[in-house]
N, C-alpha and C. Protein backbone atom coordinates (compact mmCIF):
# COMPACT_ATOMS: atom_id res chain seq x y z
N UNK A 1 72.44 82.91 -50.25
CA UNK A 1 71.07 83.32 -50.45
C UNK A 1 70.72 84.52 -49.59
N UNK A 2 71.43 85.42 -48.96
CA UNK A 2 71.43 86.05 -47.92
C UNK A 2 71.16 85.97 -46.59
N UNK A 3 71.19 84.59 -46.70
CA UNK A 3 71.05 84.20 -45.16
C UNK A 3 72.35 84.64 -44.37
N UNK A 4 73.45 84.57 -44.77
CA UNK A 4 74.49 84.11 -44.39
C UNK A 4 75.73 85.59 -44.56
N UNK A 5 76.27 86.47 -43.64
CA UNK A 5 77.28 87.67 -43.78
C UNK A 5 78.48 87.43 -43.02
N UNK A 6 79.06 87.92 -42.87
CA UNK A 6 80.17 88.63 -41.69
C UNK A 6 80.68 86.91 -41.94
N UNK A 7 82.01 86.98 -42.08
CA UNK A 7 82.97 86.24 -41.97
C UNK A 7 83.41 86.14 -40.77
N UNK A 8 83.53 84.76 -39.34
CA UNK A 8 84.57 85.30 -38.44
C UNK A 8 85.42 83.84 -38.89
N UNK A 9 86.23 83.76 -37.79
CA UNK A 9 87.21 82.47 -37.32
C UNK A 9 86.65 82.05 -36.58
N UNK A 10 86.26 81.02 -35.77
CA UNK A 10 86.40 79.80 -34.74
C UNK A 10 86.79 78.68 -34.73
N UNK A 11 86.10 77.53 -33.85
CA UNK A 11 87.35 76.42 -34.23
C UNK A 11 87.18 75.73 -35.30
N UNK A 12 88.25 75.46 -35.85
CA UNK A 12 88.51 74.55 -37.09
C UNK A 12 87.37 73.37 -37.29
N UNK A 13 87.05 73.01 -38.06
CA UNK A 13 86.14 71.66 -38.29
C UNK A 13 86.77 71.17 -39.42
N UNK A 14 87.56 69.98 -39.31
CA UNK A 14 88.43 69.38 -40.61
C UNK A 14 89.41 70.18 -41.28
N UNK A 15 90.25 71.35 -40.30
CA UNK A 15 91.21 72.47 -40.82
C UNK A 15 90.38 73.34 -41.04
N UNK A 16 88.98 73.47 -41.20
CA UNK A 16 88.38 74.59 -41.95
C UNK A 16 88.41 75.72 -41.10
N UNK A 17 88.04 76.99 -40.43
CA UNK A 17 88.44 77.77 -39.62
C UNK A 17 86.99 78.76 -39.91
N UNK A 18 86.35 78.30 -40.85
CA UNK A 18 85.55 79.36 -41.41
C UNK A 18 84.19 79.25 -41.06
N UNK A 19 83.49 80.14 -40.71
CA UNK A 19 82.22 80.22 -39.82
C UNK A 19 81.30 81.74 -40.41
N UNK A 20 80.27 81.79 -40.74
CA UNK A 20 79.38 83.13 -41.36
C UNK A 20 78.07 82.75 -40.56
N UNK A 21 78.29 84.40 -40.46
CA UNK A 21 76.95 84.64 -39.11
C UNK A 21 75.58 84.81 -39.71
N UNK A 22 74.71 84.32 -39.00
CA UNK A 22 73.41 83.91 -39.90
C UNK A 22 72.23 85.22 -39.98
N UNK A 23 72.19 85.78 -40.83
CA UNK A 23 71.29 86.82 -40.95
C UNK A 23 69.56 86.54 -41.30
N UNK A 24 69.20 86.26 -40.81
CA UNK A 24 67.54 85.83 -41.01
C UNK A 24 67.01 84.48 -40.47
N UNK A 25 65.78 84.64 -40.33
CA UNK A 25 65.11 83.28 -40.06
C UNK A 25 64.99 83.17 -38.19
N UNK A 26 64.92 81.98 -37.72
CA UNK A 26 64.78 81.90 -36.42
C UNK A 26 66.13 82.05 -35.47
N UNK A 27 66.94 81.77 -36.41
CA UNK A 27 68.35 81.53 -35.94
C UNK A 27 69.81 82.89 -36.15
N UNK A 28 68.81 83.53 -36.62
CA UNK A 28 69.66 85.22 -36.64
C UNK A 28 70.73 85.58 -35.37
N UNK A 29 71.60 85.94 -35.96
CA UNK A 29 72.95 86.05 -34.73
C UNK A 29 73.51 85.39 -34.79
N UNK A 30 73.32 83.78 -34.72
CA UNK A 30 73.66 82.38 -34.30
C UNK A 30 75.30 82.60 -35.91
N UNK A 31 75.73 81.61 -35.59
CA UNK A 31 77.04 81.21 -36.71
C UNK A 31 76.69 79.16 -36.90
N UNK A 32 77.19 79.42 -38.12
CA UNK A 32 77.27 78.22 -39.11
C UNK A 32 78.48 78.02 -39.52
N UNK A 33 79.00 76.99 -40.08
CA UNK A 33 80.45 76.57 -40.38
C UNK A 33 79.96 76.42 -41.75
N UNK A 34 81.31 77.01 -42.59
CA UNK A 34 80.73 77.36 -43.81
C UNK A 34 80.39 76.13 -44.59
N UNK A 35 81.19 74.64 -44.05
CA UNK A 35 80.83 73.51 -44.77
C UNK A 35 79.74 72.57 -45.20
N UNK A 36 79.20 73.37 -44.34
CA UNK A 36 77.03 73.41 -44.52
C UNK A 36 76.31 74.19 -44.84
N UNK A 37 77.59 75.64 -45.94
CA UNK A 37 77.00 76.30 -46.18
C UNK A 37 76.61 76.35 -48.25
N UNK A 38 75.30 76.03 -48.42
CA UNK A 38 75.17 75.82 -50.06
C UNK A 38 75.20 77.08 -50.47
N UNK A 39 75.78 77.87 -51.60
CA UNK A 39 75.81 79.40 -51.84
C UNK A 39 74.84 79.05 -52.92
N UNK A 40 73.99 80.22 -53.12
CA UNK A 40 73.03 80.10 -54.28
C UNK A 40 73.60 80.73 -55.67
N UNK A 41 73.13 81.00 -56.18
CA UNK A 41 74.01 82.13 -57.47
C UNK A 41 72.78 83.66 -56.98
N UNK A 42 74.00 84.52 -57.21
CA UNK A 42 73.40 85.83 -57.17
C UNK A 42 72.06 85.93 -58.01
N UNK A 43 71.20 86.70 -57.09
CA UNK A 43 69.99 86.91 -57.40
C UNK A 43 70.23 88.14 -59.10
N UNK A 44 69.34 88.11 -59.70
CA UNK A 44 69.62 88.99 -61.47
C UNK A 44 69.00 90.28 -61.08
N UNK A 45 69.40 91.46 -60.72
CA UNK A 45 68.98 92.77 -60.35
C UNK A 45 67.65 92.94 -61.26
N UNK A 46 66.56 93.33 -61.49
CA UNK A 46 65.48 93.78 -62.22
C UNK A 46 65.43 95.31 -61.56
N UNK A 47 65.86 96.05 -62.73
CA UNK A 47 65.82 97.88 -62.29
C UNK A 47 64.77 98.14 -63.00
N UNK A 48 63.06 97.86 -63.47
CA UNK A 48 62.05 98.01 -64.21
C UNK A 48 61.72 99.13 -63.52
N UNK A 49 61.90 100.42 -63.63
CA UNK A 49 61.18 101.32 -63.12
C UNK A 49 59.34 101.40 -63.13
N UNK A 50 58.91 101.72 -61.52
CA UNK A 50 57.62 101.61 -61.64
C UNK A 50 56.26 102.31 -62.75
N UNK A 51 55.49 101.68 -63.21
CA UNK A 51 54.54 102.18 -64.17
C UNK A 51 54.27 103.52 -64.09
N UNK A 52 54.67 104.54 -64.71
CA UNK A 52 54.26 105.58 -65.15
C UNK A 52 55.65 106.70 -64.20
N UNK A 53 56.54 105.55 -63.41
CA UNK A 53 57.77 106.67 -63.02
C UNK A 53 58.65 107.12 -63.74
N UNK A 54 59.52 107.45 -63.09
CA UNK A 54 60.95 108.10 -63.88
C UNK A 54 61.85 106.92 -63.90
N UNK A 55 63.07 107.17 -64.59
CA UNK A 55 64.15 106.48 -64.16
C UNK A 55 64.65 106.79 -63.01
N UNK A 56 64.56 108.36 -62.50
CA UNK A 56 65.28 108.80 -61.79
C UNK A 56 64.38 108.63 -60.45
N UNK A 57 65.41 108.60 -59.28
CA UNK A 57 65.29 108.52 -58.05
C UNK A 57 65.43 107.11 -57.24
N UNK A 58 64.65 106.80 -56.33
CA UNK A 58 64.98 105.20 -55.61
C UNK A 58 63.20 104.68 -55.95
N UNK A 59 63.48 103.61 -56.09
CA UNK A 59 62.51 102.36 -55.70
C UNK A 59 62.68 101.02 -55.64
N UNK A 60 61.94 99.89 -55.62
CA UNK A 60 62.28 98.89 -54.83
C UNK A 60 61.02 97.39 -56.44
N UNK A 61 62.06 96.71 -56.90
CA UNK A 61 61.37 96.05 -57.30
C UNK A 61 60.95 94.72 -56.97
N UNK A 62 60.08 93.84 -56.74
CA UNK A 62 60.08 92.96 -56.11
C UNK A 62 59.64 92.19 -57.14
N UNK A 63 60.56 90.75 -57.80
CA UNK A 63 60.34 90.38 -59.03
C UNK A 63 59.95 88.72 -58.44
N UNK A 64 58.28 88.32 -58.64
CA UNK A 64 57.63 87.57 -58.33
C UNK A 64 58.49 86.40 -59.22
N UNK A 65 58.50 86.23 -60.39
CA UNK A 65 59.11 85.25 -60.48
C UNK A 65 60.51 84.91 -60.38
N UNK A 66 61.48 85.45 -59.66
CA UNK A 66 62.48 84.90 -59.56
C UNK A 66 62.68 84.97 -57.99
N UNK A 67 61.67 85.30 -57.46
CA UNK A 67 61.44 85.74 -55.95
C UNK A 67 62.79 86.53 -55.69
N UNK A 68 62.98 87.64 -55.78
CA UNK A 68 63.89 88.35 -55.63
C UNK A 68 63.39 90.17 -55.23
N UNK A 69 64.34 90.62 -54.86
CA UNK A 69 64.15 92.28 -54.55
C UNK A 69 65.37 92.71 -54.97
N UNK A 70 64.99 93.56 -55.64
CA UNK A 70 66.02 94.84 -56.22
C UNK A 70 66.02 96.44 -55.13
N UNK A 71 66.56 96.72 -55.21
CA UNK A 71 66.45 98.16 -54.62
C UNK A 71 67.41 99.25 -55.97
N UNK A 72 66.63 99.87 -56.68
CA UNK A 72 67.49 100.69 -57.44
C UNK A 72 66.87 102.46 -57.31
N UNK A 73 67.97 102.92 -56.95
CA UNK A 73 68.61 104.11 -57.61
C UNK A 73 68.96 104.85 -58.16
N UNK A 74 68.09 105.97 -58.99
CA UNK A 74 68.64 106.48 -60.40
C UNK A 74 68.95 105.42 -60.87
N UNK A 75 68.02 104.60 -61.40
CA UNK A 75 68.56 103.35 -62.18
C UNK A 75 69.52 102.47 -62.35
N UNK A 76 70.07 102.59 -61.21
CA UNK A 76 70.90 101.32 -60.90
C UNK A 76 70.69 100.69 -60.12
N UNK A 77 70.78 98.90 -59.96
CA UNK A 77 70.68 98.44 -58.73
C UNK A 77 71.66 98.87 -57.57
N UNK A 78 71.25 98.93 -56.76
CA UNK A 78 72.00 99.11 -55.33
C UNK A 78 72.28 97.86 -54.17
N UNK A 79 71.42 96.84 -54.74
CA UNK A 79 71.16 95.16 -54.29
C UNK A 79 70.56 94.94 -54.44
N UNK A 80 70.52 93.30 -54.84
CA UNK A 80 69.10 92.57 -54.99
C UNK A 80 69.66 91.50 -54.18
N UNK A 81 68.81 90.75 -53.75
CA UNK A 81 68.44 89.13 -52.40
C UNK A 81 67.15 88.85 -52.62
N UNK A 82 67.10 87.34 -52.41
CA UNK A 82 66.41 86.65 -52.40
C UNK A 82 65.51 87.22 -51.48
N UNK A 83 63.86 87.20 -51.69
CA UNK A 83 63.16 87.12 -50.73
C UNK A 83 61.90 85.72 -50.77
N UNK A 84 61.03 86.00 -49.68
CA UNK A 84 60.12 84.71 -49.77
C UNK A 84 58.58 85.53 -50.08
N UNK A 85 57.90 85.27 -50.30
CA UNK A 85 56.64 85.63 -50.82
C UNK A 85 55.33 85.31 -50.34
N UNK A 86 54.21 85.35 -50.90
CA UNK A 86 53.01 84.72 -50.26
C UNK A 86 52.34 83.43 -51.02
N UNK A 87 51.92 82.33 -50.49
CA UNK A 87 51.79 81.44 -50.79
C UNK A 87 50.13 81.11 -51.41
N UNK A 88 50.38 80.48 -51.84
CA UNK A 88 48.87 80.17 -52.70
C UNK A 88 47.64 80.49 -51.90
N UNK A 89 47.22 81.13 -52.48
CA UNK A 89 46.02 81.69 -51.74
C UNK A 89 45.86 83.33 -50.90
N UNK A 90 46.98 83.04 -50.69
CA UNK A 90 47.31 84.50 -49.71
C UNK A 90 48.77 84.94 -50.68
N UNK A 91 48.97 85.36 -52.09
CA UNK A 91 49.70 85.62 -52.74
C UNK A 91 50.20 87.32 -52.60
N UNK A 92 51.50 87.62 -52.47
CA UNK A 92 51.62 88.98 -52.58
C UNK A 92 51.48 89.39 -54.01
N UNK A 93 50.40 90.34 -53.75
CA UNK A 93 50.08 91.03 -54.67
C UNK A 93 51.08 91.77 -55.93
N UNK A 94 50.61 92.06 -56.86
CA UNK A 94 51.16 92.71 -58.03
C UNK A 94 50.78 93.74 -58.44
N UNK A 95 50.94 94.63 -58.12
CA UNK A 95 50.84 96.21 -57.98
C UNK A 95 52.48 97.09 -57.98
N UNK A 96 51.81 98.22 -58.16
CA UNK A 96 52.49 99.54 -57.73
C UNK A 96 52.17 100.46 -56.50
N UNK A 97 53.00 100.61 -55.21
CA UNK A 97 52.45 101.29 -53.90
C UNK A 97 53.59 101.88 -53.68
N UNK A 98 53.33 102.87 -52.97
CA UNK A 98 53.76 104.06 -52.54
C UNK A 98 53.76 103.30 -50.94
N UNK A 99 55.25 103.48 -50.27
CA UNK A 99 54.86 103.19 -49.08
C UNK A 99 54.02 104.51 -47.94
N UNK A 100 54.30 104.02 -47.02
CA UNK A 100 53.04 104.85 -45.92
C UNK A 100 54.16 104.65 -44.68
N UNK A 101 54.32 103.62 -44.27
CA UNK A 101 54.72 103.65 -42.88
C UNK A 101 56.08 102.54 -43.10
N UNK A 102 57.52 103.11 -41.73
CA UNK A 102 58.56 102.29 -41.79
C UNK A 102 58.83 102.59 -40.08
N UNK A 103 59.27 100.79 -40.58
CA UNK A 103 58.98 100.70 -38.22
C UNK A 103 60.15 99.80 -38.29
N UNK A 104 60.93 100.01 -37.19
CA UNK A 104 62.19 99.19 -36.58
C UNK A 104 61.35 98.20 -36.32
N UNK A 105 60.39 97.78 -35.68
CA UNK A 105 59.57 96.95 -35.48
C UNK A 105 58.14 97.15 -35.23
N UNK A 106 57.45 96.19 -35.76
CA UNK A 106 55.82 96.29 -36.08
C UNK A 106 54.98 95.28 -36.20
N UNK A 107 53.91 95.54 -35.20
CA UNK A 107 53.00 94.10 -35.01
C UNK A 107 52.36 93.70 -36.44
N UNK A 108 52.41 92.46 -36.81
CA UNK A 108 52.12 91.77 -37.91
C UNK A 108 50.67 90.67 -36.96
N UNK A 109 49.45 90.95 -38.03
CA UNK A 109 48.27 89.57 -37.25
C UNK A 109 47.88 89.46 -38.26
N UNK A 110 47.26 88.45 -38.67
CA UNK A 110 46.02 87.83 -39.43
C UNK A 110 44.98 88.28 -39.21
N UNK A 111 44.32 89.37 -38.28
CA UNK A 111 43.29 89.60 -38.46
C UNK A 111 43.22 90.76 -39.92
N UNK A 112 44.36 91.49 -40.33
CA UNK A 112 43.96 91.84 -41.61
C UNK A 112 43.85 91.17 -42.84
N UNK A 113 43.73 89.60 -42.76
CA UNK A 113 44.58 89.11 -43.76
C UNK A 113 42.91 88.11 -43.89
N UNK A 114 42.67 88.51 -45.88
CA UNK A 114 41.50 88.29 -45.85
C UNK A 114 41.11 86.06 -45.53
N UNK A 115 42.24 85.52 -45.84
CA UNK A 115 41.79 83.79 -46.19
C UNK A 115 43.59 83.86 -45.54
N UNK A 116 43.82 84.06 -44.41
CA UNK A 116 45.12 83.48 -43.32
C UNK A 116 45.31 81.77 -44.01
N UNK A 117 46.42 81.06 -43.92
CA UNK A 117 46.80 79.53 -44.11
C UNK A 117 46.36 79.70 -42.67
N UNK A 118 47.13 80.08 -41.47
CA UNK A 118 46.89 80.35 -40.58
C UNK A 118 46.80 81.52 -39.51
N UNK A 119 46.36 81.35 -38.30
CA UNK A 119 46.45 82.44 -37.66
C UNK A 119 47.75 82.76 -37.22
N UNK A 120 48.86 84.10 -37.22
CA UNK A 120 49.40 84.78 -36.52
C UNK A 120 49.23 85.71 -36.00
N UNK A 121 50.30 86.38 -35.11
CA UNK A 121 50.38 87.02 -33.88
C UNK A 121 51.74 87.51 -34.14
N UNK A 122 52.38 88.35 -34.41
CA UNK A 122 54.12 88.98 -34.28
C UNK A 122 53.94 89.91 -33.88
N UNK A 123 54.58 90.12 -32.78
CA UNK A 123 54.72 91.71 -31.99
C UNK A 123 55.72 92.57 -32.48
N UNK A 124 56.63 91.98 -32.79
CA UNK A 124 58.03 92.94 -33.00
C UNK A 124 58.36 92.27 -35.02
N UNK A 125 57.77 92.20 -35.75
CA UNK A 125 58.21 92.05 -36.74
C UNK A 125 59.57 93.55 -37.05
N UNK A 126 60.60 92.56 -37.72
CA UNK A 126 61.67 93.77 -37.74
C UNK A 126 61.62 94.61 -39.16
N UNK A 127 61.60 95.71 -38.96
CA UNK A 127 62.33 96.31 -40.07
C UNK A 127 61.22 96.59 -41.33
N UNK A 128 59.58 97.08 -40.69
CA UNK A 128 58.69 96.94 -41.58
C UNK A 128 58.81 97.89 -42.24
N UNK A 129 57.92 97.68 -43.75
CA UNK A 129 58.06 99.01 -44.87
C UNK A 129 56.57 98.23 -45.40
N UNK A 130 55.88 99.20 -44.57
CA UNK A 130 54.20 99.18 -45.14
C UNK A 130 53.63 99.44 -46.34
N UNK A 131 52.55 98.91 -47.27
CA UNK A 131 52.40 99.47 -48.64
C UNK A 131 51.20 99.28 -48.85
N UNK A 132 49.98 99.05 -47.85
CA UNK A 132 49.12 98.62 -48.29
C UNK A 132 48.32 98.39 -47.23
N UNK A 133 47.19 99.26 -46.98
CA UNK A 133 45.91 99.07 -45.65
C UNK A 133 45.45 97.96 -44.71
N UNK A 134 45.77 96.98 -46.08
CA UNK A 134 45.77 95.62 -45.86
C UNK A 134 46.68 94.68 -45.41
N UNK A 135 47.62 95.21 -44.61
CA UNK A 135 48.52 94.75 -44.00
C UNK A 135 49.62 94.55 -44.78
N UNK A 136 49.77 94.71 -46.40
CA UNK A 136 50.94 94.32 -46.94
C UNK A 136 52.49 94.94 -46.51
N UNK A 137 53.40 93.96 -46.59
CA UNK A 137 55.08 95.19 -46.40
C UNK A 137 56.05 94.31 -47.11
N UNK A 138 57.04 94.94 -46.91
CA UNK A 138 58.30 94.45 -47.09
C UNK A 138 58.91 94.21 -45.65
N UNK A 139 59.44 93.24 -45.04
CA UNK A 139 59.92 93.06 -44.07
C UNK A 139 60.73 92.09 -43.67
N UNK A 140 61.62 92.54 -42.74
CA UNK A 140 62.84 91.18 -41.91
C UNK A 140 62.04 90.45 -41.52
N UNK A 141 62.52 88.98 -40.84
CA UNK A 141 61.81 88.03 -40.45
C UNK A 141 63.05 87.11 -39.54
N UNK A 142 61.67 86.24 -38.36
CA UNK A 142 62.89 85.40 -37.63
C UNK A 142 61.88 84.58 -37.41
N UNK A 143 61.24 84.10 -38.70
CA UNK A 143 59.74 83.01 -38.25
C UNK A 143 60.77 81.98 -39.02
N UNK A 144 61.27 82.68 -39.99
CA UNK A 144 61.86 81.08 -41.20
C UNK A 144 63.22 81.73 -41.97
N UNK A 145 63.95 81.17 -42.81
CA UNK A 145 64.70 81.15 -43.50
C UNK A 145 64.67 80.85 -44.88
N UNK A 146 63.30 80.52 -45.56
CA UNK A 146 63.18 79.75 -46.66
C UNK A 146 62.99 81.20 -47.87
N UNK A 147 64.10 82.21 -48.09
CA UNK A 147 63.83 82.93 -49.09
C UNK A 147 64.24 82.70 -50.33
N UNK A 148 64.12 82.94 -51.07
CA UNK A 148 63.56 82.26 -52.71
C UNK A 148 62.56 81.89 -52.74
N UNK A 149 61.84 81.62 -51.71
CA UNK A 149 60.45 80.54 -51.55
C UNK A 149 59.32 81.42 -51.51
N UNK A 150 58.09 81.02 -51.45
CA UNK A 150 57.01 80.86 -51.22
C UNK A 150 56.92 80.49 -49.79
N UNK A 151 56.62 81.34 -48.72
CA UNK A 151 56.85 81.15 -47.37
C UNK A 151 55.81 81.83 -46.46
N UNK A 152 55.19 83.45 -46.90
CA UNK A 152 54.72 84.16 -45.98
C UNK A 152 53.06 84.18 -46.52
N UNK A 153 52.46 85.08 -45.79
CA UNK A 153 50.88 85.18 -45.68
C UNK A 153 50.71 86.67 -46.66
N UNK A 154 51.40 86.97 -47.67
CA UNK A 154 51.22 88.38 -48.36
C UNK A 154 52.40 89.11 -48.77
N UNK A 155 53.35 89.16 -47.64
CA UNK A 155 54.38 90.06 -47.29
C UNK A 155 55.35 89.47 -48.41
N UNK A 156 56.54 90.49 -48.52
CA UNK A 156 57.75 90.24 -49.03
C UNK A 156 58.38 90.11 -48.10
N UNK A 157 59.38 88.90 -47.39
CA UNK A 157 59.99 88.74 -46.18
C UNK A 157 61.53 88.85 -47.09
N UNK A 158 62.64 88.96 -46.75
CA UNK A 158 64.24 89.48 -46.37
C UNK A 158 64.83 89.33 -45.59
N UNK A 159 66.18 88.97 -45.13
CA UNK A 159 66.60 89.41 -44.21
C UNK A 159 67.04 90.53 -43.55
N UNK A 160 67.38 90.33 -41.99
CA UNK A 160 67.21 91.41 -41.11
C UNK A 160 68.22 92.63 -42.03
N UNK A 161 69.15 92.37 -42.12
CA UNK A 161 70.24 93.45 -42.78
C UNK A 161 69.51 93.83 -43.99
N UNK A 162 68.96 93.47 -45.14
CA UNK A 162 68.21 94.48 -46.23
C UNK A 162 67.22 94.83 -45.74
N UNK A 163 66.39 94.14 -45.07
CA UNK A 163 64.95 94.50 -44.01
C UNK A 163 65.84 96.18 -43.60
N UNK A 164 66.76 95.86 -43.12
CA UNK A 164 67.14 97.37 -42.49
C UNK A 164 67.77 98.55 -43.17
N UNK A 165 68.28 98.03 -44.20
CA UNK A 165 68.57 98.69 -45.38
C UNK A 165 67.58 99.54 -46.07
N UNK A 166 66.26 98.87 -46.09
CA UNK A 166 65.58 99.51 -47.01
C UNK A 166 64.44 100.55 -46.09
N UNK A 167 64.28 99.84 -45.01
CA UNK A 167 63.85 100.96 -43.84
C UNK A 167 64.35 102.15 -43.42
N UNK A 168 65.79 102.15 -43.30
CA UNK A 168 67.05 103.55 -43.28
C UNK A 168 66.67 104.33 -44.13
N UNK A 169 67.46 105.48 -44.12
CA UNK A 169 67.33 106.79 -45.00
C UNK A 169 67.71 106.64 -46.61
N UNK A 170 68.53 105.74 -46.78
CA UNK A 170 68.43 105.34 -47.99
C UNK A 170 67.29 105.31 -49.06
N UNK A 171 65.88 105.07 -48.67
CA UNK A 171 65.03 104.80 -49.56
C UNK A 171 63.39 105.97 -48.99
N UNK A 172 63.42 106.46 -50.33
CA UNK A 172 62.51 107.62 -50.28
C UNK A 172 60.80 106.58 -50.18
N UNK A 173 60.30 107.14 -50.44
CA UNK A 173 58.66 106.71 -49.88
C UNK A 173 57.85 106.16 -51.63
N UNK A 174 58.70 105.48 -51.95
CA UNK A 174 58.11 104.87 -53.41
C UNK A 174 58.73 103.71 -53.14
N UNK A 175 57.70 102.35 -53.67
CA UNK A 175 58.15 100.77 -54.04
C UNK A 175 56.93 100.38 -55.17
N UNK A 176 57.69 98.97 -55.58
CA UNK A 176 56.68 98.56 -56.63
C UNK A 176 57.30 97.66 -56.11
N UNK A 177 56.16 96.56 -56.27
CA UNK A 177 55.77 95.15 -56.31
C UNK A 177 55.30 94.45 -56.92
């Protein structure tokens, strides 16, 4: 589900030898033994170029119902992963935005957030890609792990490695959501 990259070795558990380092959620860095690890099926790329764009160039689709993100390219995907979304009430929106601002890290609060589930506070959210006055982004996360889900207060959450992917030079200043 993209939680999960980098192959190493450590010790065996039942002969097994195999261990993948955990990319997102609270537990980022940390390693898992792969025998607790459930693989999801690859997320389905959606390359829908945004309303009234080209085919050509980069943007970023974020496909609400399969909770997923695309990143395409002159019309090709370049990756898609699971992400988590906003939850009833505080739903990420369905629009077309142009981003504005991209931060290695960036304070995330509820005070922009019109009906919060609850109050937060993140100082260092990683890897933001702003789209919206209103606090909306695309961003890494180390609050949770639950992507496919319904998890956040607005945002499109990812893990840290596409969080950083799509923040890099790779991606010009257009997304749709």
């Amino acid at each position: 589900d993209g939680c999960v990259s980098d192959l190493a070795e450590g010790r065996a558990i039942d002969g097994n030898p195999l261990w993948y380092r955990i990319d997102g959620g609270r537990y980022a860095g940390g390693y898992i033994h792969s025998t607790v690890v459930k693989r999801l099926p690859d997320p389905k790329p959606n390359t829908s170029p945004p309303a009234g764009g080209s085919p050509d160039g980069s943007w970023i689709v974020v496909d609400r119902a399969s909770y997923s993100l695309t990143f395409v390219k002159d019309g090709k995907a370049m990756f898609a992963t699971y992400v988590a979304l906003g939850k009833a009430g505080v739903d990420t929106p369905s629009e077309v935005y142009t981003t504005f601002g991209k931060f290695l890290g960036d304070r995330m609060s509820s005070r922009l957030t019109a009906n919060p589930t609850l109050p937060y506070d993140i100082p260092l959210m990683p890897f933001t890609q702003s789209h919206n006055d209103a606090g909306y982004a695309i961003n890494g996360t180390y609050q949770h792990h639950l992507f496919g889900t319904r998890e956040t207060q607005e945002c499109s959450n990812c893990t840290s490695t596409y969080a950083h992917a799509l923040v890099g030079s790779i991606l010009p200043r257009r997304a749709r959501s």
